[in-house]
Protein backbone atom coordinates (compact mmCIF):
# COMPACT_ATOMS: atom_id res chain seq x y z
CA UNK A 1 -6.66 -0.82 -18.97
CA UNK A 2 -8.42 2.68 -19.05
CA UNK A 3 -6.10 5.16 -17.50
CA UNK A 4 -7.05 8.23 -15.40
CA UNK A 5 -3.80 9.15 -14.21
CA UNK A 6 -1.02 11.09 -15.56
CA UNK A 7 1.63 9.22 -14.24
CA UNK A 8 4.55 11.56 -15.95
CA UNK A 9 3.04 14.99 -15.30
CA UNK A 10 2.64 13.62 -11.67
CA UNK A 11 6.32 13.14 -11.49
CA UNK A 12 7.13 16.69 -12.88
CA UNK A 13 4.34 18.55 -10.90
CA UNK A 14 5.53 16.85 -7.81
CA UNK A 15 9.45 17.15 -7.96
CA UNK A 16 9.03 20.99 -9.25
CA UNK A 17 6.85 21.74 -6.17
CA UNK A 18 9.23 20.23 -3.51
CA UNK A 19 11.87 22.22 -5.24
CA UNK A 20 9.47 25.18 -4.50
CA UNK A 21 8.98 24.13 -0.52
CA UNK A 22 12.78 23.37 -0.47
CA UNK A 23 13.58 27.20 -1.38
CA UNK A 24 11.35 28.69 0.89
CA UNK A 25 13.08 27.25 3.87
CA UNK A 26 17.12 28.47 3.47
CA UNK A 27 17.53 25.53 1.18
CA UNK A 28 16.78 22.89 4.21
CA UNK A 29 13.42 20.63 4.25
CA UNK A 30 12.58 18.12 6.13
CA UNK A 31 9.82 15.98 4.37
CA UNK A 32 7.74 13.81 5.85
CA UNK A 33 7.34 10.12 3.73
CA UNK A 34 3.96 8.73 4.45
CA UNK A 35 2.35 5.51 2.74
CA UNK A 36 4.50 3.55 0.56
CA UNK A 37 6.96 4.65 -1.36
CA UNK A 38 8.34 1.78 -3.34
CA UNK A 39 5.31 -0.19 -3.89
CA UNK A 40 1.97 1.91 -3.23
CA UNK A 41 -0.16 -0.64 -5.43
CA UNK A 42 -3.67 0.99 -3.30
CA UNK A 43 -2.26 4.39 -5.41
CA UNK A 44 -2.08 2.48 -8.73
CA UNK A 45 -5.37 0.87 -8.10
CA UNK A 46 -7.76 3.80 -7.31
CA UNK A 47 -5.77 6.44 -9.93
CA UNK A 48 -5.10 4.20 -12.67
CA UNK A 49 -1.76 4.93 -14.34
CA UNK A 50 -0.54 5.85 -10.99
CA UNK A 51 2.88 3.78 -10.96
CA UNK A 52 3.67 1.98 -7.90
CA UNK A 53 6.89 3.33 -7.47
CA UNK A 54 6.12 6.70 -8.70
CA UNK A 55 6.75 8.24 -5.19
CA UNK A 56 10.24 6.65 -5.79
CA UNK A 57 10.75 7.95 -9.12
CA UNK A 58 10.08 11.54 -8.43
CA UNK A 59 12.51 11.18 -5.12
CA UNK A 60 15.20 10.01 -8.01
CA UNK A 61 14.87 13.61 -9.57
CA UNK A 62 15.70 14.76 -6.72
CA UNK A 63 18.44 12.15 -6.06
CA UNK A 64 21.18 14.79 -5.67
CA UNK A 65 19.54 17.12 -3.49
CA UNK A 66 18.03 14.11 -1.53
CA UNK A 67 19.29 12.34 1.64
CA UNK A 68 17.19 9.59 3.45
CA UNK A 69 16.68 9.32 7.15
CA UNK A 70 15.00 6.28 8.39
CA UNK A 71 13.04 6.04 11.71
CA UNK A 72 12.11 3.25 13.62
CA UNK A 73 10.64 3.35 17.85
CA UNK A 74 12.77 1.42 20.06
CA UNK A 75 9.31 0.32 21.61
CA UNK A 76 8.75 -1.70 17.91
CA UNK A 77 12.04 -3.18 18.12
CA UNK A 78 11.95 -4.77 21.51
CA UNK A 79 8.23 -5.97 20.70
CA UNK A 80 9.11 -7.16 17.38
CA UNK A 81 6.54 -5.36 15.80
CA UNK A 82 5.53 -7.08 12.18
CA UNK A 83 4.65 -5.85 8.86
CA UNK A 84 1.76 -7.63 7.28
CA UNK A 85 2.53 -7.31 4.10
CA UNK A 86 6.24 -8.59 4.12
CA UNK A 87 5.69 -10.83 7.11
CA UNK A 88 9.29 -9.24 8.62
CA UNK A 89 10.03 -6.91 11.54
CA UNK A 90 10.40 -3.63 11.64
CA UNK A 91 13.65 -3.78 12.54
CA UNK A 92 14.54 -5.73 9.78
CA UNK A 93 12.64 -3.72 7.25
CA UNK A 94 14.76 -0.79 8.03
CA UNK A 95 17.64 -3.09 6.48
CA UNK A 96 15.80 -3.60 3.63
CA UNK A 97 14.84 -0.16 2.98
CA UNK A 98 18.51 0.24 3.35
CA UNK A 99 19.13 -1.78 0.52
CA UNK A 100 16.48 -1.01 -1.67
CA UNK A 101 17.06 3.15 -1.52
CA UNK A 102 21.21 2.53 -2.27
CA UNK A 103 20.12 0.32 -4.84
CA UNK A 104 18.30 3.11 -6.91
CA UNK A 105 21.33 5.34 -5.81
CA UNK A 106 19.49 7.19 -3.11
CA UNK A 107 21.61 8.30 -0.15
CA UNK A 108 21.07 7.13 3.14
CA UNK A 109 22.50 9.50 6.07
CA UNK A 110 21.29 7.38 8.69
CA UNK A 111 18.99 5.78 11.07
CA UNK A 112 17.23 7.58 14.19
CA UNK A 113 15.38 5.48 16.70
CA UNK A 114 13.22 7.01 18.46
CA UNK A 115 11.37 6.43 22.03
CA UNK A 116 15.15 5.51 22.63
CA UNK A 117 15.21 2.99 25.83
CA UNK A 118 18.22 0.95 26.98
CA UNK A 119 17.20 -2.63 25.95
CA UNK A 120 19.17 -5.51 24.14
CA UNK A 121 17.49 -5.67 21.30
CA UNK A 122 17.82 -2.00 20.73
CA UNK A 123 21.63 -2.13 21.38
CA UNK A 124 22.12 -5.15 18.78
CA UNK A 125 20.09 -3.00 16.18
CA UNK A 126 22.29 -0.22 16.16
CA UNK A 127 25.60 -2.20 16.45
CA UNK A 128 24.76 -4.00 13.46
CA UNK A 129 23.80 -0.87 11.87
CA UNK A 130 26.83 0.85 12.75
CA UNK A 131 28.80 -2.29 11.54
CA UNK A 132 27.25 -1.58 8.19
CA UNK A 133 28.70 1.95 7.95
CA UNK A 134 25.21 3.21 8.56
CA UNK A 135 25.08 5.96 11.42
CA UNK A 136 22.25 5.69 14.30
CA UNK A 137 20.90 8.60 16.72
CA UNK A 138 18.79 8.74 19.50
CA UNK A 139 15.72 10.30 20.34
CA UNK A 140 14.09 10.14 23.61
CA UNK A 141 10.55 10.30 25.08
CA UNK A 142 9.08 13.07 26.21
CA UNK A 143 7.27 14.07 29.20
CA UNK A 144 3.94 15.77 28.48
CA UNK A 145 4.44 15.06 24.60
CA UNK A 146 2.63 15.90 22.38
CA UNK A 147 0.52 18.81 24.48
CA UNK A 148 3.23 20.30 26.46
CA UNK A 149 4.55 22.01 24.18
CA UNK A 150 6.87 24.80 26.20
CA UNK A 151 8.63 21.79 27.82
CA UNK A 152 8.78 19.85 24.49
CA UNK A 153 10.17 22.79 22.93
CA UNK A 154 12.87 23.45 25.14
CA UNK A 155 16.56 22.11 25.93
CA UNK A 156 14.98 19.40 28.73
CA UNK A 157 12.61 18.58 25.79
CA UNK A 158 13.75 18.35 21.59
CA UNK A 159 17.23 19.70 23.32
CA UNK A 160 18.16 16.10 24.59
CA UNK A 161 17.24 14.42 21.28
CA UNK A 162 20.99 13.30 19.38
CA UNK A 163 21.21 16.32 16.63
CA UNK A 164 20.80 14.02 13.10
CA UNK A 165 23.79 15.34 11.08
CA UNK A 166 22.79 16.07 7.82
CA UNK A 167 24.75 16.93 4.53
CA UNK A 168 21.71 17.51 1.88
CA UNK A 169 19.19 19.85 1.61
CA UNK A 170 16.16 17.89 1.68
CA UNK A 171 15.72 15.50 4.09
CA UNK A 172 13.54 12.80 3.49
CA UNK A 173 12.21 11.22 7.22
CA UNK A 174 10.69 7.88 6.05
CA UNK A 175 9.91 4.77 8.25
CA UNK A 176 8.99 0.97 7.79
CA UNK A 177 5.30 2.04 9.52
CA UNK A 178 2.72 4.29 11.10
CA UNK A 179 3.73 4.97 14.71
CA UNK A 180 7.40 5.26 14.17
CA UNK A 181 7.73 9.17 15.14
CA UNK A 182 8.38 10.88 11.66
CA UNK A 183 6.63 13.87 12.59
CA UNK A 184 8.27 14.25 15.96
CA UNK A 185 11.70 13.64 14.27
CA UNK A 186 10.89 16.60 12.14
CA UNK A 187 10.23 19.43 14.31
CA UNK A 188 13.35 18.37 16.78
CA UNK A 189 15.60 18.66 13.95
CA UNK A 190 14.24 21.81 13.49
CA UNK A 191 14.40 22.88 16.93
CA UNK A 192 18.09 22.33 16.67
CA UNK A 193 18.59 23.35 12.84
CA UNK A 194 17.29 26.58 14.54
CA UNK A 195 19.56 26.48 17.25
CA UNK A 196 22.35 26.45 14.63
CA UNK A 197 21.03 29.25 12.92
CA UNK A 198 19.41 27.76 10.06
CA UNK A 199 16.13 28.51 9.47
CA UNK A 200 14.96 25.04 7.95
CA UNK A 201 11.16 24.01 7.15
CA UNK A 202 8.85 20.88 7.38
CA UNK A 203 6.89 19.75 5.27
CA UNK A 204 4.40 16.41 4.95
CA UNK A 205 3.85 14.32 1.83
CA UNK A 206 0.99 12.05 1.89
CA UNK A 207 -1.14 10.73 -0.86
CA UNK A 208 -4.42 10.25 0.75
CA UNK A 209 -6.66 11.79 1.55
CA UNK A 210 -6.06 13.88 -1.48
CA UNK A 211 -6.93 17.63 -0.32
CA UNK A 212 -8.24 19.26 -3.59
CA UNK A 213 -10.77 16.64 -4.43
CA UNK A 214 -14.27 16.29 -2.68
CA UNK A 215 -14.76 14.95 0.58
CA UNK A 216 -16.79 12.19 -0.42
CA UNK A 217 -15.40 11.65 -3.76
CA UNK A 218 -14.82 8.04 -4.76
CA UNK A 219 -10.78 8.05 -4.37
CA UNK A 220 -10.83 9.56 -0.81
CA UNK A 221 -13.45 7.55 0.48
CA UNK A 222 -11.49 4.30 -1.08
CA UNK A 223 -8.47 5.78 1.44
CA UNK A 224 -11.02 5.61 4.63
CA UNK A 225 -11.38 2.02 3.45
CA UNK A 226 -7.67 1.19 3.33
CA UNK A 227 -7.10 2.14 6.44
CA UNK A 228 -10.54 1.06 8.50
CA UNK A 229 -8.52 -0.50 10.91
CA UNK A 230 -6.85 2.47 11.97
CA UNK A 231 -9.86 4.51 12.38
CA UNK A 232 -8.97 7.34 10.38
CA UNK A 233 -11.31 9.76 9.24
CA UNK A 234 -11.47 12.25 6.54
CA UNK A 235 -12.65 15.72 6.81
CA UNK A 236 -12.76 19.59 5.90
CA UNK A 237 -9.71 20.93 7.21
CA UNK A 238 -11.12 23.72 9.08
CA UNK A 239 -8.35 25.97 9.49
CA UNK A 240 -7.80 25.92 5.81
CA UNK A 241 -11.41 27.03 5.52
CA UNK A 242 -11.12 30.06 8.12
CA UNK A 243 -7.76 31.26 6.65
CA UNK A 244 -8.34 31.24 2.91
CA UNK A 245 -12.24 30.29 2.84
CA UNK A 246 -11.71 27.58 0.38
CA UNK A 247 -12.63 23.71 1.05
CA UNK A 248 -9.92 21.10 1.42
CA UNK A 249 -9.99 17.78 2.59
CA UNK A 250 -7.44 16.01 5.06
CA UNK A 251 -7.68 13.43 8.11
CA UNK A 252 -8.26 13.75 11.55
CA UNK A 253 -4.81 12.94 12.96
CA UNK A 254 -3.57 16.05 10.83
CA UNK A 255 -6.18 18.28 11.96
CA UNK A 256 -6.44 17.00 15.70
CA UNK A 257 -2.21 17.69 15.76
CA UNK A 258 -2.02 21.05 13.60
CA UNK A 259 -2.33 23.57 16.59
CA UNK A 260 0.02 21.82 18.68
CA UNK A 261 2.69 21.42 15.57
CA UNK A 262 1.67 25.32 14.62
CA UNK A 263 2.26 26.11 18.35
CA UNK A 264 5.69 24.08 18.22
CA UNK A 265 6.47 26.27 14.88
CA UNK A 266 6.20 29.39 16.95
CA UNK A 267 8.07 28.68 19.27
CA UNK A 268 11.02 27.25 17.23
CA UNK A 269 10.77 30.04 15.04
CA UNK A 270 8.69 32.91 16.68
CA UNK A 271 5.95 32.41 13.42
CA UNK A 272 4.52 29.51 11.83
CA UNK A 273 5.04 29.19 8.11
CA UNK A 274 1.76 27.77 7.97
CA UNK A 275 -1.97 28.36 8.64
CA UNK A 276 -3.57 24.85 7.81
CA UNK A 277 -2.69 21.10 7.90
CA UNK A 278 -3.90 21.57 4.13
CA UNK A 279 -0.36 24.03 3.99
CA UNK A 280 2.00 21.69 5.15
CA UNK A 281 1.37 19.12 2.47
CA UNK A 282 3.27 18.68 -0.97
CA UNK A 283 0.87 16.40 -2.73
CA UNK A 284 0.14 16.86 -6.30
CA UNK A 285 -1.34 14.27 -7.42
CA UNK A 286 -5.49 15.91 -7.65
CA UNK A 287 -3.71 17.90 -10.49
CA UNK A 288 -2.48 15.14 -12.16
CA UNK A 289 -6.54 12.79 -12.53
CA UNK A 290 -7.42 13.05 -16.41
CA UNK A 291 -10.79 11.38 -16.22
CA UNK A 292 -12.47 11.61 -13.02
CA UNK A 293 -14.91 9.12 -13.98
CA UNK A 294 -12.05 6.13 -14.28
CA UNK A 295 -10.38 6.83 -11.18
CA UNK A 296 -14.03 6.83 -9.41
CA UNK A 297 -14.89 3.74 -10.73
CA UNK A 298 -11.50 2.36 -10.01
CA UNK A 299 -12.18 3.65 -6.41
CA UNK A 300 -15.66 2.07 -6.15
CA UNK A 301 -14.22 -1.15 -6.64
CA UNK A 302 -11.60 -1.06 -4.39
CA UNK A 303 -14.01 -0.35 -1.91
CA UNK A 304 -15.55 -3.47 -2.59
CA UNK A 305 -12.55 -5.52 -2.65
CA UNK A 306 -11.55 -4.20 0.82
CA UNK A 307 -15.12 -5.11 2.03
CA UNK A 308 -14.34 -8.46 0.66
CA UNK A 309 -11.18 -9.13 2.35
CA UNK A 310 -12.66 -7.89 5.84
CA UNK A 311 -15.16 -10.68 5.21
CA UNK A 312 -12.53 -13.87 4.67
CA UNK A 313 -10.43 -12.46 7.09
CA UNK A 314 -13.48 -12.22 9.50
CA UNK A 315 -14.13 -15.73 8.32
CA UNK A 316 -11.16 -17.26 8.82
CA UNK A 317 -10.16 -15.90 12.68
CA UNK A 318 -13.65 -16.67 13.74
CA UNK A 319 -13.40 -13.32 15.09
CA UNK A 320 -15.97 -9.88 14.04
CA UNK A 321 -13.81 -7.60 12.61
CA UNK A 322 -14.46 -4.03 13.86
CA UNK A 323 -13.54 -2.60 10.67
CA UNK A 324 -16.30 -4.03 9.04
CA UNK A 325 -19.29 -1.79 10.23
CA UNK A 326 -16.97 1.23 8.97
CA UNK A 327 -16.48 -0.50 5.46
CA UNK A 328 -20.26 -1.15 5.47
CA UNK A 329 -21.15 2.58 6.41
CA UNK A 330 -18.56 3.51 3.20
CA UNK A 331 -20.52 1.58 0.92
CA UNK A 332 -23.39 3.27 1.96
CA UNK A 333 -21.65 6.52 1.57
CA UNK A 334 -20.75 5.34 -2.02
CA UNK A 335 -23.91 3.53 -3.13
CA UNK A 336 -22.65 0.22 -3.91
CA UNK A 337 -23.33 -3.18 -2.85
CA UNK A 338 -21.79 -6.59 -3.19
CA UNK A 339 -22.98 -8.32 -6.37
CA UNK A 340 -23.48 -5.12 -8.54
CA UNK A 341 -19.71 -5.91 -10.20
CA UNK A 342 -20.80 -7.99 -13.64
CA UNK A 343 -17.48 -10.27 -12.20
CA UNK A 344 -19.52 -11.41 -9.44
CA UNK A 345 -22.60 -12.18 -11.09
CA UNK A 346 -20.79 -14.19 -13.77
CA UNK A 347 -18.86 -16.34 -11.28
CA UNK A 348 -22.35 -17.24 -9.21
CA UNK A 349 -24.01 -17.70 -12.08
CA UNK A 350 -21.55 -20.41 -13.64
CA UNK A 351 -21.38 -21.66 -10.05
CA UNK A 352 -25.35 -22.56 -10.14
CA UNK A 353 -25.09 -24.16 -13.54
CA UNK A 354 -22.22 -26.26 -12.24
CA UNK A 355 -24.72 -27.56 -8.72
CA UNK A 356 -22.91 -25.21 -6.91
CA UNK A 357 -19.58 -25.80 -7.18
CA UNK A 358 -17.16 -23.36 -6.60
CA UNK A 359 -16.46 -21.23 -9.44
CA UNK A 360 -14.79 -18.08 -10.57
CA UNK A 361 -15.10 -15.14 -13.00
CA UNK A 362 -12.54 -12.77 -14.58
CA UNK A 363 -12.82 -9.22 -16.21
CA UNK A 364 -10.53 -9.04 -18.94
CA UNK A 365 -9.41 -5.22 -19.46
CA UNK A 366 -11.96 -4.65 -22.48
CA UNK A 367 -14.87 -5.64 -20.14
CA UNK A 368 -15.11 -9.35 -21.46
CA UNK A 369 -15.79 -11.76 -18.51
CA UNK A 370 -14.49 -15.31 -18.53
CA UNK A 371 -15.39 -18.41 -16.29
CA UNK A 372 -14.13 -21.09 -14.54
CA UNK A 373 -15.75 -24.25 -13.31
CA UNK A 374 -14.33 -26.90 -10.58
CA UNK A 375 -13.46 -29.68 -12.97
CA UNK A 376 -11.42 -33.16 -11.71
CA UNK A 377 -8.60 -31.58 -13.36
CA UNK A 378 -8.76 -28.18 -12.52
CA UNK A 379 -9.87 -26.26 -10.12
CA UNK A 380 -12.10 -23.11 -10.78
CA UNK A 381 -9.64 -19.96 -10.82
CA UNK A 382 -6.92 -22.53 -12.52
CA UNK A 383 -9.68 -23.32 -15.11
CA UNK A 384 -10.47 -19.33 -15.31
CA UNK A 385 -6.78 -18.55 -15.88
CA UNK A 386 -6.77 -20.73 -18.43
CA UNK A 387 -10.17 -19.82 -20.85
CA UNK A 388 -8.84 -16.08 -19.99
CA UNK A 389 -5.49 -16.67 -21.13
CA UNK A 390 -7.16 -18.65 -24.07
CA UNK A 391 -9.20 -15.56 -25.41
CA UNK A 392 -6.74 -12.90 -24.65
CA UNK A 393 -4.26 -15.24 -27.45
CA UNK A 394 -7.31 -15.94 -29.82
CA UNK A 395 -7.21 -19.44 -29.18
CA UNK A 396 -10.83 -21.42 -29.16
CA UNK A 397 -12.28 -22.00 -25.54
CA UNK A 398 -12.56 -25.85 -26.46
CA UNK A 399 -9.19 -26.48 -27.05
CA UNK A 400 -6.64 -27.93 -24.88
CA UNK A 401 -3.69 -26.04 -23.60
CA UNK A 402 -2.21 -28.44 -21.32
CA UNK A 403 -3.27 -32.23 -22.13
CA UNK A 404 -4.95 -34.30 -19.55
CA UNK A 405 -1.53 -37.35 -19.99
CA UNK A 406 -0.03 -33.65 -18.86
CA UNK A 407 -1.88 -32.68 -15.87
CA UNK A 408 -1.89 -36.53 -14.47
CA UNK A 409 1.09 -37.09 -13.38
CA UNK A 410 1.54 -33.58 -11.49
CA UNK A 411 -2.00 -34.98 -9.53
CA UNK A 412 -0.19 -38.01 -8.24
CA UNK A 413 2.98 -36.14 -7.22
CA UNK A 414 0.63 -33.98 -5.42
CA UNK A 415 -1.51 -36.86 -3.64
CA UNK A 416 0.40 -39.74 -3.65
CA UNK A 417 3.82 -38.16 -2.32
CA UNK A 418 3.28 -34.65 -1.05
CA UNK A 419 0.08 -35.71 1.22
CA UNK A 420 -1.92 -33.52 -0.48
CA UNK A 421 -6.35 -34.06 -0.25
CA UNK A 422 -6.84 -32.12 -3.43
CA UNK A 423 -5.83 -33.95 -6.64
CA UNK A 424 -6.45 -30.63 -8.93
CA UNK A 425 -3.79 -28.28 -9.80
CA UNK A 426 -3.26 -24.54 -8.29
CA UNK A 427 -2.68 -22.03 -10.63
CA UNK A 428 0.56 -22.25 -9.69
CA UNK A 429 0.78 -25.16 -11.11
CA UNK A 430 -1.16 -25.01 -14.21
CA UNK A 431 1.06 -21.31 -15.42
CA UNK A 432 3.93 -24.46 -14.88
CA UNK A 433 2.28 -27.19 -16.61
CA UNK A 434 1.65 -24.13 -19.44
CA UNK A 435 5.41 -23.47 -19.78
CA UNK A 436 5.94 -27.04 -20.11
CA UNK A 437 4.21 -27.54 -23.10
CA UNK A 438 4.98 -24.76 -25.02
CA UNK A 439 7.73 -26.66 -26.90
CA UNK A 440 5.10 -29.38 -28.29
CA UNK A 441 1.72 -26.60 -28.57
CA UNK A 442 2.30 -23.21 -30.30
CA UNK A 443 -1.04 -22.62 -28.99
CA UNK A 444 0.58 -22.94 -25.07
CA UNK A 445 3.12 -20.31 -26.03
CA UNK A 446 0.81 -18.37 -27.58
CA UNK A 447 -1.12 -18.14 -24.26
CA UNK A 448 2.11 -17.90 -22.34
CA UNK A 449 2.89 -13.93 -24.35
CA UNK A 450 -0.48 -13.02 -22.89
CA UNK A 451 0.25 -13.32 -19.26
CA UNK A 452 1.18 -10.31 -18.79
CA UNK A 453 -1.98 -8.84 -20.02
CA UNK A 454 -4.03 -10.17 -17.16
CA UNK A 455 -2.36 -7.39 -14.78
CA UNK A 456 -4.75 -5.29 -13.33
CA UNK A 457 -7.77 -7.52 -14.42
CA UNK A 458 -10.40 -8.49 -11.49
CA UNK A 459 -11.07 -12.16 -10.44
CA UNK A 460 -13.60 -13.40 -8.13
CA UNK A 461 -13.91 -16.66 -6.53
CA UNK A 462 -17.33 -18.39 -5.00
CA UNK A 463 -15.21 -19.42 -1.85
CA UNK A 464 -11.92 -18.69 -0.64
CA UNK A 465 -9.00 -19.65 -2.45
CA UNK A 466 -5.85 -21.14 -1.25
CA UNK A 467 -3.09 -18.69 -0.08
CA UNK A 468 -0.92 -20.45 -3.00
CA UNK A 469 -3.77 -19.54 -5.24
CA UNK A 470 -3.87 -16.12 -3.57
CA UNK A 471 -0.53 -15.68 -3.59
CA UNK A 472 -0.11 -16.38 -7.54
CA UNK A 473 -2.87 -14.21 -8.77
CA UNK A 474 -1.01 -11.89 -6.72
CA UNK A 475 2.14 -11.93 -8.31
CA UNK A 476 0.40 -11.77 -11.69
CA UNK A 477 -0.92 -8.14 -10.71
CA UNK A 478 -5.02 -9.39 -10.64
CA UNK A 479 -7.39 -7.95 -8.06
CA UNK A 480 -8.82 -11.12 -6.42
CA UNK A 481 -11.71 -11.02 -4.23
CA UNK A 482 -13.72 -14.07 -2.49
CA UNK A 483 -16.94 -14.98 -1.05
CA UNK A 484 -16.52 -15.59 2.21
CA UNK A 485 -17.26 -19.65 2.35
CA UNK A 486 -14.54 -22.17 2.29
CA UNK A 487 -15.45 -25.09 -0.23
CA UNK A 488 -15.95 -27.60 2.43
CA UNK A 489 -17.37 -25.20 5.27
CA UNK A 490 -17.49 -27.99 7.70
CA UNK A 491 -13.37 -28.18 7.83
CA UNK A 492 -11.86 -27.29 10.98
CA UNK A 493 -8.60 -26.23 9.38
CA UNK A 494 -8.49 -24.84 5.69
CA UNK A 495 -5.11 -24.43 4.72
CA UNK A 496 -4.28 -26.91 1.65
């Protein structure tokens, strides 16, 4: 795939320049962890050669000086607030994050939960915690928080907060989502830190929006679209502009909050290190794009894919989707339409030849498109898979990877005995039926060596695909979008 991202001057840049921040403050940072940091795959998508775990990888040169904190509301806990992505609660994300930060040899000091209340669920968490050798504190709400900021500031305010004990000098405040209280856990430990007599900073590392890039360049605006749901806008930070006269770009919770945080700063330690939102951040990685033009077109089409998913999801709840009049305002703002992508046209187009049958297109990473039809066999992203698989080995589009004495047997398993309506196989099942035959077809394992190869390729469907289907193209690293229409629209329930 083209790149546009230095992926290894990213990591140097970045670690070098926390360094920096770390030795400004007597050798004690707090950093604030937003996004993702094991698996930011919207990163690797819009700045192509961004690695997923790159956040991760510059925290391991800083492993030594590094200690984790993890945050998570008691108000989460009790409500058994989800993540989407993992389908697991918070609470039990923090365990996982657990795991996967010792795992890389990361240190984790210790959980804080925050918005502390007196509830079961809450006392459970941090016995099992505890159990685990992993320490817990307690912060507590606040009267008058966030605007009050002489009582906030004060003993009856930060002052009642647990004091995290810390042993490293940066301090990395992470959590398993928005809405946790990283920010707030921040500026208490520095209330105390202060109170100690250590004159310890903050400081905020966030990908997106990224502040040295145009406000409506491609990559930021692809950031508004990730997080539509939330409302978040980006925007000139104007107190970066008054203090230094130079243009910068953040979001509106940042900007809305920075006179109350710079107010805090004062008062913890009589003057504010900072004069912007813009100041507080760490981010690097507008130094690190080496062809704008890539990571705009990457960004464009992420755009599109988010517009996409708004759509099914809209399609399947039944329910408008407020998010969907912002998306549609972004593609304005970015001059793009559904259709434009040759991916789409490709997969309508076979879809008309076929009587309109479902059908689907992929983009191979040299720009060649293949299709897929709906066959009795196969269905169309299967069939896809297959013919892209096919020319990424060399192999002639007529031949046969997996017979059809191959395929039949799998169909009756699937209707005759597992209840299933559709007779043709997932791709699931046809990357199986593949590995099956590569010991009788050296043409099958030739096509197996290429799977990795269809990473980062696009796929579109005519109608919405299976979660299995979904859920495979997934795990092979493609970027799937879907018309909104099921294949049998009049269905009540469209889950096989």
């Amino acid at each position: 795939m083209k790149i546009g991202f230095d992926n290894d001057k990213y990591l140097a840049m970045q670690s070098a320049h926390i360094r920096e921040r770390i030795a400004q403050f007597d050798n004690k940072l707090y950093l604030e962890f937003g996004g993702k940091l094991f698996d930011d795959y919207h990163a690797s998508r819009v700045l192509p050669g961004f690695q997923p775990d790159s956040k991760l990888q510059m925290l391991l040169q800083l492993k030594e000086q590094a200690e984790v904190v993890i945050v998570i509301s008691a108000e989460d806990i009790v409500a058994n607030k989800m993540r989407g992505d993992y389908g697991i609660t918070y609470d039990v994300d923090v365990l996982r994050l657990i795991d996967a930060f010792q795992g890389v040899g990361l240190f984790v000091g210790s959980v804080c939960v925050t918005k502390y209340t007196d509830a079961p669920e809450v006392t459970a968490f941090e016995q099992k915690l505890n159990g685990l050798g992993i320490r817990t504190f307690r912060h507590y709400k606040i009267p008058g928080y966030p605007n009050d900021v002489a009582h906030i500031v004060s003993d009856d305010g930060y002052g009642k907060n647990d004091y995290i004990e810390t042993e490293r000098p940066l301090m990395v405040i992470t959590a398993p989502g928005p809405g946790s209280g990283k920010m707030a856990v921040c500026l208490s430990q520095l209330y105390h830190e202060y109170k100690r007599g250590v004159k310890a900073g903050y400081a905020k590392f966030e990908t997106f929006p990224i502040w040295n890039l145009p406000l409506k360049h491609p990559v930021n605006l692809a950031y508004e679209a990730a997080t539509a749901d939330l409302n978040d806008v980006n925007m000139i930070d104007p107190f970066h502009l008054e203090a230094y006269g130079k243009t910068t770009v953040n979001y509106n919770r940042d900007v809305e909050i920075f006179p109350v945080v710079n107010a805090m700063f004062e008062l913890i330690a009589g003057k504010s290190p900072y004069r912007s939102p813009t100041d507080m951040g760490v981010n690097m990685a507008g130094n690190c794009i080496i062809d704008d033009d890539v990571c705009r077109e990457a960004s464009l089409n992420e755009i599109v894919r988010r517009y996409f998913k708004c759509l099914c999801d809209q399609k399947a709840s039944g329910v408008v989707k407020p998010e969907r009049f912002k998306l549609e305002l972004l593609m304005n703002q970015a001059g793009i339409a559904l259709g434009e992508r040759e991916v789409e046209k490709r997969a309508h187009a076979m879809s008309e030849a076929t009587g309109g049958q479902p059908a689907a297109a992929i983009e191979l990473a040299d720009g060649t498109i293949v299709t897929g039809k709906t066959g009795p066999l196969l269905g169309a992203a299967s069939s896809a898979l297959l013919n892209a698989l096919k020319k990424l080995a060399g192999i002639d589009q007529e031949m046969d990877l997996v017979s059809a004495r191959a395929i039949e047997p799998i169909q009756t398993l699937k209707t005759n005995y597992l209840g299933s309506r559709n007779p043709r196989l997932h791709t699931d099942e046809i990357l199986i039926a593949l590995s099956s035959s590569v010991s009788e077809n050296e043409y099958a394992a030739k096509a197996m060596e290429q799977i990795p190869n269809l990473k980062g390729c696009d796929i579109h469907s005519t109608v919405i695909l299976s979660s299995v289907d979904a859920d495979t193209l997934k795990k092979l690293g493609m970027y799937l979008t879907c018309e909104p229409t099921y294949e049998e629209d009049d269905r009540m329930y469209h889950k096989k």
